[in-house]
N, C-alpha and C. Protein backbone atom coordinates (compact mmCIF):
# COMPACT_ATOMS: atom_id res chain seq x y z
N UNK A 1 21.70 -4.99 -9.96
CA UNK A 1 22.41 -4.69 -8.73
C UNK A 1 22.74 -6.01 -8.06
N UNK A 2 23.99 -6.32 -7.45
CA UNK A 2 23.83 -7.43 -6.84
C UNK A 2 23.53 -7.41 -5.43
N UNK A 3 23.13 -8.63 -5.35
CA UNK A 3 22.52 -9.47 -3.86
C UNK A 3 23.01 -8.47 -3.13
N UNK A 4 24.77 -8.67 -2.70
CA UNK A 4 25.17 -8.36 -1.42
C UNK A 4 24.85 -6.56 -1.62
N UNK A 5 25.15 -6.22 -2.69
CA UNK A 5 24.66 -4.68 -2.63
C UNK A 5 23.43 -3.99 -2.37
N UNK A 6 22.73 -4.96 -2.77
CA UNK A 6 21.13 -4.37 -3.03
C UNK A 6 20.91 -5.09 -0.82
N UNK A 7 21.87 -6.27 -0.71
CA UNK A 7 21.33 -6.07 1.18
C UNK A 7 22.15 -4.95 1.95
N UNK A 8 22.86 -4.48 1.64
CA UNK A 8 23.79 -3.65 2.53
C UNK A 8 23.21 -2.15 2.37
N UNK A 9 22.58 -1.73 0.68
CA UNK A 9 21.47 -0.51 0.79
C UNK A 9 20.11 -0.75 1.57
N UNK A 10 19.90 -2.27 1.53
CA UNK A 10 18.36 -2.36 2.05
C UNK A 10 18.86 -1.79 3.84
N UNK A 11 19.86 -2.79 4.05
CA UNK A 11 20.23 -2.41 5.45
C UNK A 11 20.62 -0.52 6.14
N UNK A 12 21.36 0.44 5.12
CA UNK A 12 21.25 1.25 5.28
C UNK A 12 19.81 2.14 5.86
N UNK A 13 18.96 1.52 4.36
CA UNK A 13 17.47 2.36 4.61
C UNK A 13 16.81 2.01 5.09
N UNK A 14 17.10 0.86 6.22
CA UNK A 14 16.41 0.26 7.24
C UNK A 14 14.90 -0.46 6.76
N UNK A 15 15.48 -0.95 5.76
CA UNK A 15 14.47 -1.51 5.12
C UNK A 15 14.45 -3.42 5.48
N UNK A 16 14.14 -3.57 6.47
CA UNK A 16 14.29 -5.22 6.88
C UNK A 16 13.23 -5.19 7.48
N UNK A 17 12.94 -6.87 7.30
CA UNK A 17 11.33 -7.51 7.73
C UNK A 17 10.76 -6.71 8.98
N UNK A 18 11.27 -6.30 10.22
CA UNK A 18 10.93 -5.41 11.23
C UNK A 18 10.21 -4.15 10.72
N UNK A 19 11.04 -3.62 10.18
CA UNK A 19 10.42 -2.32 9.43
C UNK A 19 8.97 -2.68 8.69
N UNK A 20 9.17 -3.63 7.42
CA UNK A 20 8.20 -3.92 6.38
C UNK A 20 6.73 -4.12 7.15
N UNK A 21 6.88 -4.99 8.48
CA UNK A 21 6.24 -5.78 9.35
C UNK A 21 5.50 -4.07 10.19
N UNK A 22 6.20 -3.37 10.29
CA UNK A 22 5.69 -2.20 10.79
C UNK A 22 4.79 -0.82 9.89
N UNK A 23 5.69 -1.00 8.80
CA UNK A 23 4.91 -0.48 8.20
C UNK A 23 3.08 -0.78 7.17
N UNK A 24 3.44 -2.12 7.44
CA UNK A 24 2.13 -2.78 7.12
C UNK A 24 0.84 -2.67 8.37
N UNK A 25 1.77 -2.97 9.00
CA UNK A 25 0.66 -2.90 10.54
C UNK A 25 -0.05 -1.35 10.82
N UNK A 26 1.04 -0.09 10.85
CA UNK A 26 0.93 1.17 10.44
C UNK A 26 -0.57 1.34 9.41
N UNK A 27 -0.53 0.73 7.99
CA UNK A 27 -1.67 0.82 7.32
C UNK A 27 -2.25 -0.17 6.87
N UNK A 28 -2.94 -0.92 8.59
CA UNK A 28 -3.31 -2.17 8.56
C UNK A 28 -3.75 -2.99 7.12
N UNK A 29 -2.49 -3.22 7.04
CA UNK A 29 -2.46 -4.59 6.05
C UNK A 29 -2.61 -5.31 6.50
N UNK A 30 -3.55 -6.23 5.54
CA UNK A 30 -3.81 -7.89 5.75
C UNK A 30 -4.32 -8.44 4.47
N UNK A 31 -4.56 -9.79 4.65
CA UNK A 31 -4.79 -10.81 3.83
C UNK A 31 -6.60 -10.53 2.90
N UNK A 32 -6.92 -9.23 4.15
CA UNK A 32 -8.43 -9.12 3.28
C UNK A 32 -8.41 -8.25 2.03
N UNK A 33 -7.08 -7.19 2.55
CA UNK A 33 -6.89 -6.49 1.65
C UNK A 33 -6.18 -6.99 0.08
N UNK A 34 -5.18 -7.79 0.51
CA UNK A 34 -4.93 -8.48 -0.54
C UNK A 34 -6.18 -9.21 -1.44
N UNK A 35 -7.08 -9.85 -1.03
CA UNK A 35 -8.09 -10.32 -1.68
C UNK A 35 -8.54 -9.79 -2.04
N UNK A 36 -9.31 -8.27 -1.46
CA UNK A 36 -9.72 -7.19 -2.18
C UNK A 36 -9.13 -7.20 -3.95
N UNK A 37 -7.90 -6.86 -3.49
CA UNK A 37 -7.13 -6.12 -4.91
C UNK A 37 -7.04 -7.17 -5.72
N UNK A 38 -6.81 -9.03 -5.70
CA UNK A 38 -6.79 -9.96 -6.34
C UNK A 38 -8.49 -10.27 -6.99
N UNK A 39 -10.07 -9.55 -6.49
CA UNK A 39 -10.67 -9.24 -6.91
C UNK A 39 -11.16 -8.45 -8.00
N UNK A 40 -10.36 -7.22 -7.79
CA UNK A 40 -10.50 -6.02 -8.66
C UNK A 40 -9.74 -6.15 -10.11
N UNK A 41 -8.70 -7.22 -9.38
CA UNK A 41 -7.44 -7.10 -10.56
C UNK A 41 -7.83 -7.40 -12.11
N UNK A 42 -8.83 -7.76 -12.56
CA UNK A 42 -9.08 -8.25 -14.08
C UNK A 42 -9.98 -7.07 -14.96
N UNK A 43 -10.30 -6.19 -13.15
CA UNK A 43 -11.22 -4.84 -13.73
C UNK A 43 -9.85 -3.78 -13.91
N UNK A 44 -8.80 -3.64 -13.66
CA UNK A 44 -8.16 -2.61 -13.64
C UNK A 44 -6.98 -3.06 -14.60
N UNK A 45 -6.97 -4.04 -15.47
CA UNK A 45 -6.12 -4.66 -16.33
C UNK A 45 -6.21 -3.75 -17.52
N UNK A 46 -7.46 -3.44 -18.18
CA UNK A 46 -7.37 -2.52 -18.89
C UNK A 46 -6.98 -0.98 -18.60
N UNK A 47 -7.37 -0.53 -17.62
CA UNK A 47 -7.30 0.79 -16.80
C UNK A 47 -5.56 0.77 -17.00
N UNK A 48 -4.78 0.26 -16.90
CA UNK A 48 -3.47 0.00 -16.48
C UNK A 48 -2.80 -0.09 -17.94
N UNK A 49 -3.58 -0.69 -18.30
CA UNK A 49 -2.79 -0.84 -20.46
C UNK A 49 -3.03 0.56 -20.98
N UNK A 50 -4.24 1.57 -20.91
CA UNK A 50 -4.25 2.99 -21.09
C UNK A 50 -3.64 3.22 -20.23
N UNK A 51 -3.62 3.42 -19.18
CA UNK A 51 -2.78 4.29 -18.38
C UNK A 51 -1.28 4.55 -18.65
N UNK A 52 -0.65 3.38 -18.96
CA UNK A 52 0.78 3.27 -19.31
C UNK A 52 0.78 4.32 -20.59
N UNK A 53 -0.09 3.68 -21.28
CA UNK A 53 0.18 4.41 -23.02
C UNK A 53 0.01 6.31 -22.47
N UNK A 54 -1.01 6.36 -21.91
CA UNK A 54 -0.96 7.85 -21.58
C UNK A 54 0.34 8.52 -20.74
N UNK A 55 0.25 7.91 -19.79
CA UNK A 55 2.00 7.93 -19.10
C UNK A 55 2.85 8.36 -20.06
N UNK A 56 3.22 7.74 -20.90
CA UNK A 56 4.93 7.86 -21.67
C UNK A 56 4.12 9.28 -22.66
N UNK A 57 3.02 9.15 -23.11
CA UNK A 57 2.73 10.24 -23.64
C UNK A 57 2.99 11.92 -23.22
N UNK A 58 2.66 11.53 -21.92
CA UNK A 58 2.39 12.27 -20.86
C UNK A 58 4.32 12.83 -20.90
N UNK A 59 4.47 11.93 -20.76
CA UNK A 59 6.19 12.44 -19.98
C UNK A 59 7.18 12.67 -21.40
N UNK A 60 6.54 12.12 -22.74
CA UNK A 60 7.06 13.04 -23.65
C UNK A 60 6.77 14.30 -24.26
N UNK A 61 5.91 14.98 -23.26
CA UNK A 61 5.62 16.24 -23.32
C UNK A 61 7.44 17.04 -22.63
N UNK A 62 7.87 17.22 -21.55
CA UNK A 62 8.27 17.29 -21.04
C UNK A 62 9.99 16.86 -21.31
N UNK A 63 11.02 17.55 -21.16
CA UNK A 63 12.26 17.62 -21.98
C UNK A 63 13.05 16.60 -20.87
N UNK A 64 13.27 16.77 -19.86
CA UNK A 64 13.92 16.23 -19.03
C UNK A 64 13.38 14.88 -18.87
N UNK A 65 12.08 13.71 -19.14
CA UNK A 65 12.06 12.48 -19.32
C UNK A 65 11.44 12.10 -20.72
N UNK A 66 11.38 13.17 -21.38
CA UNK A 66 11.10 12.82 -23.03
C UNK A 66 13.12 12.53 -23.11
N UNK A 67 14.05 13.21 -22.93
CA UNK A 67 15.42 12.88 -23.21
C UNK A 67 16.09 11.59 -22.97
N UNK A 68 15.31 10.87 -21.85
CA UNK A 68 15.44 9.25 -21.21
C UNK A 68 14.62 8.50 -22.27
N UNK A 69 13.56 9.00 -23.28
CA UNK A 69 12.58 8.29 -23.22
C UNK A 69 12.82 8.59 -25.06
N UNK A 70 14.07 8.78 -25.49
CA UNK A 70 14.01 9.23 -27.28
C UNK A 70 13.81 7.56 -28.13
N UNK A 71 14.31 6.85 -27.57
CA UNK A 71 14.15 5.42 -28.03
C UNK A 71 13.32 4.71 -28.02
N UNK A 72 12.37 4.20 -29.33
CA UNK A 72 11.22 3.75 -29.73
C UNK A 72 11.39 2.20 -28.47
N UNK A 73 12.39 1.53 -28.88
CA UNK A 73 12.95 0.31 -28.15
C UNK A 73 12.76 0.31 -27.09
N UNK A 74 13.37 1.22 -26.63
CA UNK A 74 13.66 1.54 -24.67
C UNK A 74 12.01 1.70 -24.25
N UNK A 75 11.70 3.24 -24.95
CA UNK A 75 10.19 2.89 -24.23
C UNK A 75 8.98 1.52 -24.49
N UNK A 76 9.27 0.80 -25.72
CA UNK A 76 8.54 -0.05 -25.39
C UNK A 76 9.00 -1.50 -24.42
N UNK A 77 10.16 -1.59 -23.76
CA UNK A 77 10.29 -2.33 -23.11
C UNK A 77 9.99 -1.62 -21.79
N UNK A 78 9.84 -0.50 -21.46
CA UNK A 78 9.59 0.46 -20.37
C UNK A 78 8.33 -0.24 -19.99
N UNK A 79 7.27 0.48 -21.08
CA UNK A 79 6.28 0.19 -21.16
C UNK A 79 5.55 -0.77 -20.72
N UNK A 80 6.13 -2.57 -21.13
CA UNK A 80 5.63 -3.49 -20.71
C UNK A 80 6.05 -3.68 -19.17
N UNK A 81 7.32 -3.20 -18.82
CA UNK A 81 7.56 -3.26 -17.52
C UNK A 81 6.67 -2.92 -16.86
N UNK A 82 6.59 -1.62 -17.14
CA UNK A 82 5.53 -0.35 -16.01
C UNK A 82 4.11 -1.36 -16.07
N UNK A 83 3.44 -1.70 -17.24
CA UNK A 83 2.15 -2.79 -17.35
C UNK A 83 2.03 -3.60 -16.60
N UNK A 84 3.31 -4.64 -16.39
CA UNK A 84 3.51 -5.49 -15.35
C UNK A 84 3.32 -4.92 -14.08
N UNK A 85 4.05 -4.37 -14.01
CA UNK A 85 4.14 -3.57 -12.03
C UNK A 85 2.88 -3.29 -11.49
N UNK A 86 2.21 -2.41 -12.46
CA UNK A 86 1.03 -1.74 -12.42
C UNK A 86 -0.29 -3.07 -11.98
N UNK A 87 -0.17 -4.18 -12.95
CA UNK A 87 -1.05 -5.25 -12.79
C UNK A 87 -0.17 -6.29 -11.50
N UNK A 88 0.86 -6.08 -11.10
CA UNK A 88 1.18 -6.94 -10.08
C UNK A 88 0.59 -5.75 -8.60
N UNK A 89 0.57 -4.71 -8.51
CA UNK A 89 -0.17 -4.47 -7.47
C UNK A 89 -1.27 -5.03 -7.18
N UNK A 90 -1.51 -5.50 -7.74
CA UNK A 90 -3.37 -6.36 -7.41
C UNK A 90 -3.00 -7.35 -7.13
N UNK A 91 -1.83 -7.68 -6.95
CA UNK A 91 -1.92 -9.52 -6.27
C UNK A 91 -1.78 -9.07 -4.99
N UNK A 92 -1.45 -8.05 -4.33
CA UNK A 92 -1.02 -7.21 -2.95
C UNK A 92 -0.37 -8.55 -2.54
N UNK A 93 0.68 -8.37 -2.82
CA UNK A 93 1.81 -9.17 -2.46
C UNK A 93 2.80 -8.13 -1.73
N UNK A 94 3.03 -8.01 -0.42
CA UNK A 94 4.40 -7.00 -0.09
C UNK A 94 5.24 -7.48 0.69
N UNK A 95 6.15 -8.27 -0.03
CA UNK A 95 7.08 -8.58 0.94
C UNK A 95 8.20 -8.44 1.02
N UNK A 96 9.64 -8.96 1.30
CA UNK A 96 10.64 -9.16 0.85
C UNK A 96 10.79 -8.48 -0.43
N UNK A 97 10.16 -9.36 -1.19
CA UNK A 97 10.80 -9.83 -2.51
C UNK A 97 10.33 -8.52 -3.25
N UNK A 98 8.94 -7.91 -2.59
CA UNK A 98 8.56 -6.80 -3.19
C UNK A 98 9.50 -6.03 -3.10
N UNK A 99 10.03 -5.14 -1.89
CA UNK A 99 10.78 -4.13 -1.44
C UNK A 99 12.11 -3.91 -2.56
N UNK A 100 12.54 -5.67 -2.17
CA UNK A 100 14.25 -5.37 -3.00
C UNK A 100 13.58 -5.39 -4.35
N UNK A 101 12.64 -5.52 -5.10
CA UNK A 101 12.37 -4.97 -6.61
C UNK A 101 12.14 -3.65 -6.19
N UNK A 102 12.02 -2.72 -5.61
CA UNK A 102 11.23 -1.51 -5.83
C UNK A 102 12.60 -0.53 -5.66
N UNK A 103 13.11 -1.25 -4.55
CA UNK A 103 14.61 -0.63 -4.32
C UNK A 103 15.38 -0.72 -6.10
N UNK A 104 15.38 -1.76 -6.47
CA UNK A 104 16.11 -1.77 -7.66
C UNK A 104 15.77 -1.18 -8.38
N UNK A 105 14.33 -0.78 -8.76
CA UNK A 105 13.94 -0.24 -9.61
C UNK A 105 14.31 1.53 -9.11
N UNK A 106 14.40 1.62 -7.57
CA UNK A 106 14.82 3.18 -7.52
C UNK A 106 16.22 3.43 -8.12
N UNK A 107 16.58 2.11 -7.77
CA UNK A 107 18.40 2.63 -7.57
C UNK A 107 18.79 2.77 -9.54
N UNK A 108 17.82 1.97 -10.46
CA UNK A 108 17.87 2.57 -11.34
C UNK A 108 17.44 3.68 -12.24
N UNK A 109 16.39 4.01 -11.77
CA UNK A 109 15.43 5.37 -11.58
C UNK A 109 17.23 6.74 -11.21
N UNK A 110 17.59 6.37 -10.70
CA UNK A 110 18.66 7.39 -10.04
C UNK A 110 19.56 7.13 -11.05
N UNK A 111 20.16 5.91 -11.52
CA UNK A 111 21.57 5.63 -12.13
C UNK A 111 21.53 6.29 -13.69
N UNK A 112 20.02 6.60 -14.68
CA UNK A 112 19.47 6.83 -15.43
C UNK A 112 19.39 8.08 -15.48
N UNK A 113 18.97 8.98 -14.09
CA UNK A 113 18.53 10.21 -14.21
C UNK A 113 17.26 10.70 -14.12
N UNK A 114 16.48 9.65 -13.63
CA UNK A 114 14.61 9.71 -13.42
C UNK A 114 14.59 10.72 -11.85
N UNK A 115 14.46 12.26 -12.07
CA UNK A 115 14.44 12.60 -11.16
C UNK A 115 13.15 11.76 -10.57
N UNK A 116 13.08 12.20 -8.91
CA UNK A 116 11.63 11.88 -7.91
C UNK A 116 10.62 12.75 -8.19
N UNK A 117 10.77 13.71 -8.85
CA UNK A 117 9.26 14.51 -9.49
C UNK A 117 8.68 13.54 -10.33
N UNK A 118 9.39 13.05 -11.27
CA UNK A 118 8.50 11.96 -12.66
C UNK A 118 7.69 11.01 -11.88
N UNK A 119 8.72 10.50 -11.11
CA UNK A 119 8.22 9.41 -10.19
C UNK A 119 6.97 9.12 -9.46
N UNK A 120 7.39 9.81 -8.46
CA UNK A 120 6.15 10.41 -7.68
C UNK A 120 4.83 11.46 -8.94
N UNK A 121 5.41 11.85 -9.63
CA UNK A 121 4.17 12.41 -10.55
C UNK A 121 3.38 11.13 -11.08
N UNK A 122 3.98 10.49 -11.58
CA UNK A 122 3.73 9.38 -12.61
C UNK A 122 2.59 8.97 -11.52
N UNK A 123 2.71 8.64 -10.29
CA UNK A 123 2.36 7.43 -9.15
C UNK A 123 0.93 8.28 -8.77
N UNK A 124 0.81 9.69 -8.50
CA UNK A 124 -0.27 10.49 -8.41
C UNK A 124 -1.07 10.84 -9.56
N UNK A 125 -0.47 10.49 -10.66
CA UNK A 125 -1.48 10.16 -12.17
C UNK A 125 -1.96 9.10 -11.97
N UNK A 126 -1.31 7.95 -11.32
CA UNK A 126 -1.87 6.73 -11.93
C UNK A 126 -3.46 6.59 -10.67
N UNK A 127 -3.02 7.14 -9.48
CA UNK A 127 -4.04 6.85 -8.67
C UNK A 127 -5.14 7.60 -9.36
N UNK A 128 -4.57 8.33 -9.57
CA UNK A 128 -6.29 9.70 -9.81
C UNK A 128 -6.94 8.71 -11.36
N UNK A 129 -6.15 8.29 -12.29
CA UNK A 129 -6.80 7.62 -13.39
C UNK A 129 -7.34 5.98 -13.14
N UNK A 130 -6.50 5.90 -12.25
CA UNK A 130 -6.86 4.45 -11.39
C UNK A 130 -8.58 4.71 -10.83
N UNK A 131 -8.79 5.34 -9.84
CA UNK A 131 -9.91 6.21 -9.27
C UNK A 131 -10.94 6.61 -10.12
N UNK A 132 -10.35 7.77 -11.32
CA UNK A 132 -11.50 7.89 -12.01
C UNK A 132 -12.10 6.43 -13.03
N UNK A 133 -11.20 5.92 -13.73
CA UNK A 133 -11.60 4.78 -14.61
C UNK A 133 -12.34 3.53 -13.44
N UNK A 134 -12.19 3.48 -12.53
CA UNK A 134 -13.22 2.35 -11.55
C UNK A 134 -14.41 2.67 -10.89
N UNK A 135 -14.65 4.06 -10.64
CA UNK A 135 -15.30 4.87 -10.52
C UNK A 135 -16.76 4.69 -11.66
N UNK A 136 -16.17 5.24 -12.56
CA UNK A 136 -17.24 5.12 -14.09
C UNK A 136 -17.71 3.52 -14.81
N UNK A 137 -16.99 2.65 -13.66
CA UNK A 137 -16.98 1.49 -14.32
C UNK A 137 -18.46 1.19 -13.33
N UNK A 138 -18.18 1.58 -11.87
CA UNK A 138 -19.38 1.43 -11.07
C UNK A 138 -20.66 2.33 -11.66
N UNK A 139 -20.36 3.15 -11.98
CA UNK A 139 -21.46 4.60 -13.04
C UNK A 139 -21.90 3.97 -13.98
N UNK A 140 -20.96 3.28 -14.43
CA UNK A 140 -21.40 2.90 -16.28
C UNK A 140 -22.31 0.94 -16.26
């Protein structure tokens, strides 16, 4: 997407530093929390490499993102993407630079055909396997 496009949607969805700055404050973000997650991050590296593999498994059950997902190729570049993303939440980095990736990544999520059920499904799998696998790590 380019620059001036991807600022003129950010500007639509009122997505500028005011907002970002509010919505962090909203669920007091800070710098402890970030450390938190830059802590955890080397424990949930594996959690995140299964998780992905179960993911695409998961959604080639299912006709409407098994049909996005027929290409051995496509999903494994998916794959390493989603790995990445997944392990860049632990640097709790949210800024800028976060937003307009997430935007891009919606606006291609849409251009593709990824309804917001996968989406949002995918994101409520990953917490609950996120949760249980750190969970058992404190158990185990």
């Amino acid at each position: 997407m380019q620059a001036r496009m991807l600022g003129e949607l950010l500007d639509r969805l009122g997505l500028g530093d005011e907002e970002l700055q509010e919505r962090l404050e909203f669920l007091s973000w800070g710098s402890a929390d970030q450390a938190r997650l830059m802590a955890v991050r080397s424990h949930v590296e594996p959690l995140n490499r299964a998780f992905v593999d179960a993911l695409y498994r998961r959604l080639g059950e299912f006709s409407e993102p098994a049909a996005v997902l027929a290409d051995d190729l496509i999903v494994h570049r998916l794959k390493a993407s989603q790995q990445r993303y997944y392990q860049s939440l632990f640097e709790g980095c949210i800024d800028d630079a976060y937003v307009r990736e997430r935007v891009q990544i919606g606006q291609v999520h849409e251009r593709v055909g990824v309804d917001l059920k996968w989406y949002m499904g995918g994101y409520r799998l990953y917490l609950s396997r996120l949760l249980e696998g750190l969970l058992d790590q404190v158990d185990g």
